[in-house]
Protein backbone atom coordinates (compact mmCIF):
# COMPACT_ATOMS: atom_id res chain seq x y z
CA UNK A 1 26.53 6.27 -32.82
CA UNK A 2 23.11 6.55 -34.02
CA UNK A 3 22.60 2.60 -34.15
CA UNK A 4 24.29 1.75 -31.67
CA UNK A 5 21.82 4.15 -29.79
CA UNK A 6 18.85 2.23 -31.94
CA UNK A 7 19.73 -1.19 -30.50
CA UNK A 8 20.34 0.16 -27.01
CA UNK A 9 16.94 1.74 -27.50
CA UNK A 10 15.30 -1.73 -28.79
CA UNK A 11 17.13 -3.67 -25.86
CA UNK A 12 16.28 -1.68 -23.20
CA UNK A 13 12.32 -1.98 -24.75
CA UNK A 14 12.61 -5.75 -24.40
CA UNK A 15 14.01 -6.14 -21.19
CA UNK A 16 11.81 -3.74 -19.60
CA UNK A 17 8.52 -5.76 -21.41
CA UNK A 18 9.93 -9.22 -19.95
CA UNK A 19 10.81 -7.84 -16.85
CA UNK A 20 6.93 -6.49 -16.41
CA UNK A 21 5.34 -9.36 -17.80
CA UNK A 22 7.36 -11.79 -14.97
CA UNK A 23 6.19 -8.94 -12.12
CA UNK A 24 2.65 -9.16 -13.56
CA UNK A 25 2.37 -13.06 -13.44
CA UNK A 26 3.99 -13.05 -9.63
CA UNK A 27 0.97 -10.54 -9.13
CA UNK A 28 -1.41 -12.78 -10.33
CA UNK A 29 -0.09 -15.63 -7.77
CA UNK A 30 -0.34 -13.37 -5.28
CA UNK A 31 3.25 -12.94 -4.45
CA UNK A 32 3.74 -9.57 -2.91
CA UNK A 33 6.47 -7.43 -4.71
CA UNK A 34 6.30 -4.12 -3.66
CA UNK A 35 8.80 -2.02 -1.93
CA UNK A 36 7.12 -2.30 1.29
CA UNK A 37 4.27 -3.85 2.80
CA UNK A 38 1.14 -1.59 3.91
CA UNK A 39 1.13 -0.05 7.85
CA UNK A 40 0.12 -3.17 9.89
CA UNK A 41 1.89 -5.73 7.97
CA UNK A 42 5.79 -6.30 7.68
CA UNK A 43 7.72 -8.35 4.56
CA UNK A 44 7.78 -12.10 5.74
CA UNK A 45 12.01 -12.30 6.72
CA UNK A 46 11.55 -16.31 5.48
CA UNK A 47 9.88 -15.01 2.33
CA UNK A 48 10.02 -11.91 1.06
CA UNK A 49 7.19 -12.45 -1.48
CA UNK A 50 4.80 -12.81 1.54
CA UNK A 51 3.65 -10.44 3.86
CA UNK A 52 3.05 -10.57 8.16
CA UNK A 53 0.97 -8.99 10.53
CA UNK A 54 3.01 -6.51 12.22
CA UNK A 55 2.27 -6.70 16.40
CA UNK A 56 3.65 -2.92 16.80
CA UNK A 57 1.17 -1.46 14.10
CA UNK A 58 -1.67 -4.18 13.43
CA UNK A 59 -3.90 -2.67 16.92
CA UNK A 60 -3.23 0.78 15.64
CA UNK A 61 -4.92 -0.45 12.10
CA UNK A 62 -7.92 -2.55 13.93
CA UNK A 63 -8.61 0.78 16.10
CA UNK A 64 -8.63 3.04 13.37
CA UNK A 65 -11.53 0.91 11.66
CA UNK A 66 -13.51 0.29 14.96
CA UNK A 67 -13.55 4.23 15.56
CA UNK A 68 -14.39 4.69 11.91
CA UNK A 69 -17.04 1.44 11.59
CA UNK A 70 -18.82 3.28 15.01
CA UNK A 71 -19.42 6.34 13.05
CA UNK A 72 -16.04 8.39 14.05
CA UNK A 73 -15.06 11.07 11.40
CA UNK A 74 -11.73 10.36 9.74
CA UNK A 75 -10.63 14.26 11.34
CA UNK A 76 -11.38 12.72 14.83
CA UNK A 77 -9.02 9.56 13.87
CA UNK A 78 -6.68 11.95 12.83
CA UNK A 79 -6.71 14.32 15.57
CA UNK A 80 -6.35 10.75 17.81
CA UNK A 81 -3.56 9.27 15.78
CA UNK A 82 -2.10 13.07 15.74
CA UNK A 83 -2.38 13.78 19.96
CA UNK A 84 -1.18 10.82 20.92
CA UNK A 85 1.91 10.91 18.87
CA UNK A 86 0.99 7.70 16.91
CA UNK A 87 4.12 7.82 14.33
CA UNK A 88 2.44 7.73 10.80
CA UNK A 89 3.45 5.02 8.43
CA UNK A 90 6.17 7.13 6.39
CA UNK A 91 7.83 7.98 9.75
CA UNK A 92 7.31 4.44 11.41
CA UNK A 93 8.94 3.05 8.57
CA UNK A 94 12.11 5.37 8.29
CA UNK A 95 12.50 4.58 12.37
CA UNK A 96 12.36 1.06 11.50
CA UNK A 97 14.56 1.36 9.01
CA UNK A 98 12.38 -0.38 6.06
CA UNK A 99 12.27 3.00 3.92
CA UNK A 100 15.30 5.54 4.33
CA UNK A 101 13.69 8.50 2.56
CA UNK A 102 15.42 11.64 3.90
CA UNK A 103 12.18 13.38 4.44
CA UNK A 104 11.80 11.49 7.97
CA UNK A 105 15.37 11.80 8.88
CA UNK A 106 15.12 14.65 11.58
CA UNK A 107 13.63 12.94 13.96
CA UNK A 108 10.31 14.56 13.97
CA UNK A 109 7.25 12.36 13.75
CA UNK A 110 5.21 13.46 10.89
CA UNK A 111 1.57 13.70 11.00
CA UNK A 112 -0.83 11.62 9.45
CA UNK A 113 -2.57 12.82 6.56
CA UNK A 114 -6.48 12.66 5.84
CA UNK A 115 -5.83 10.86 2.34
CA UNK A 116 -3.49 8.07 4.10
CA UNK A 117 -6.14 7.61 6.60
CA UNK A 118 -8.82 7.22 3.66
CA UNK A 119 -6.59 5.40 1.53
CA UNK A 120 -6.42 2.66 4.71
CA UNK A 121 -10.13 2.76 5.03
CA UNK A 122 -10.24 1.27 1.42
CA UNK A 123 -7.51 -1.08 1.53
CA UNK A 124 -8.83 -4.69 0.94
CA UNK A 125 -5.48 -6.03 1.62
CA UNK A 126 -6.48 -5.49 5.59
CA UNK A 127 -8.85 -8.04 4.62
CA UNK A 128 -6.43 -10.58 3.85
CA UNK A 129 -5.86 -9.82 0.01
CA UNK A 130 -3.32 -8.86 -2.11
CA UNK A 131 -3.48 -6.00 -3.84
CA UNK A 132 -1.43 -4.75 -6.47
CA UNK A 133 -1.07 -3.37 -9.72
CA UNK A 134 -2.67 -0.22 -8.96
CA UNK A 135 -0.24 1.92 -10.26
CA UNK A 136 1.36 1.17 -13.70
CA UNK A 137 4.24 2.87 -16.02
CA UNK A 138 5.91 1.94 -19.46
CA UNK A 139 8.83 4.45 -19.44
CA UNK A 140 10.16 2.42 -22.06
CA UNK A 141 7.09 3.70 -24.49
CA UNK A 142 7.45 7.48 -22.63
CA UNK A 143 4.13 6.66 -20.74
CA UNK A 144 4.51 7.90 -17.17
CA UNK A 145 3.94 6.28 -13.93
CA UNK A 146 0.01 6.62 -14.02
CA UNK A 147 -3.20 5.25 -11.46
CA UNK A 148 -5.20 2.28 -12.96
CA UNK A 149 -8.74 2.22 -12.16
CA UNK A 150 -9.90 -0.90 -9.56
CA UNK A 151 -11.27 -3.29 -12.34
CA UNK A 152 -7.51 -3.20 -13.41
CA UNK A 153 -5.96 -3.74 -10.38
CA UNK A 154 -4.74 -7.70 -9.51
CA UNK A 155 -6.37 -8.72 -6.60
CA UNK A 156 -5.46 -12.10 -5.27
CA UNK A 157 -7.70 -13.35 -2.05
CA UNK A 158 -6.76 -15.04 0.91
CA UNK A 159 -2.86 -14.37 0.67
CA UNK A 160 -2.07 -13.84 4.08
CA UNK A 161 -3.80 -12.91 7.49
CA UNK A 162 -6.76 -10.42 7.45
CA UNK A 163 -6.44 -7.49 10.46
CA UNK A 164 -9.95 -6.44 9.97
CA UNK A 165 -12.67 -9.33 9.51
CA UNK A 166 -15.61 -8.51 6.14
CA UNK A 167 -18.40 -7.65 8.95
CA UNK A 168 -15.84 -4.20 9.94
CA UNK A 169 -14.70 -3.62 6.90
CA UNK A 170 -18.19 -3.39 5.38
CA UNK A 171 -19.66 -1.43 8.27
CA UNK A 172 -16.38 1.29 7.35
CA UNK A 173 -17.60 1.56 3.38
CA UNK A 174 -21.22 1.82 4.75
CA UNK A 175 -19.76 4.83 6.93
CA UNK A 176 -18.02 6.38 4.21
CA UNK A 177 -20.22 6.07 1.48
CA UNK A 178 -22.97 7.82 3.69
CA UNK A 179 -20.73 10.60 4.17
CA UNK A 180 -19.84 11.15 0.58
CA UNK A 181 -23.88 11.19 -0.13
């Protein structure tokens, strides 16, 4: 029992090492391959390595920068995004039905949170980027699921169409690094 448990142990190691070196190379192509696709894009139906601008969510995105680019404080977005009963991403997915986590399943729309907001704000795949790899785990080794720092990340440019154009984008870190200071 004991080596049959070693070699299940040792096989399990290499499949899970060739496995994450073949995800890490489609990163570096700039193939997306997450479960899901950030709020204003969609997984491309022809393709699902490839990611769309979603028409249903992509305004929402482009009006939560403009507020923020003119100097709006994320609590303001989220008050706006919260009044007028703007579903947040978890809950627009789960009533899409691209993520079935039960947490969304009574109906209610869930608020948006500060961090998600933020999180958006910093996103560079709004400018037309992929953006993975920020996240990384070797269970295999006992190493849990753990955040990389952004010179880690794989960042491939120009992968699919932008929502927000550099000039925005820009103007929003200007914002938000003035209000961290």
């Amino acid at each position: 029992v004991a080596l049959k448990n070693l070699v299940n142990e040792a096989y399990s190691m290499d499949i899970s090492r060739k496995s994450g070196s073949v995800l890490r190379e489609k990163q570096r192509r700039g193939e997306f391959i997450g479960a899901y696709a950030s709020y204003g894009y969609l997984r491309d139906p022809r393709d699902v390595h490839k990611i769309i601008i979603d028409p249903e969510t992509a305004p929402i995105v482009q009006e939560i920068f403009r507020r923020v680019a003119e100097g709006e404080a994320v609590r303001s977005v989220l008050r706006w995004l919260n009044t007028e009963g703007i579903p947040s991403p978890g809950t627009y997915r789960y009533q899409k039905g691209i993520c079935l986590d039960k947490r969304f399943a009574d109906g209610t729309v869930h608020p948006w949170g500060q961090e998600t907001v933020k999180m958006m704000l910093a996103n560079p795949v709004y400018l037309g980027h992929m953006v993975q790899g920020r996240r990384r785990s070797q269970l295999y080794a006992g190493m849990p699921d753990r955040r990389m720092p952004p010179s880690e990340w794989t960042v491939v440019e120009n992968t699919h169409k932008p929502i927000i154009d550099r000039d925005t984008f820009d103007r929003v870190q200007a914002v938000r690094q003035a209000d961290r200071e």
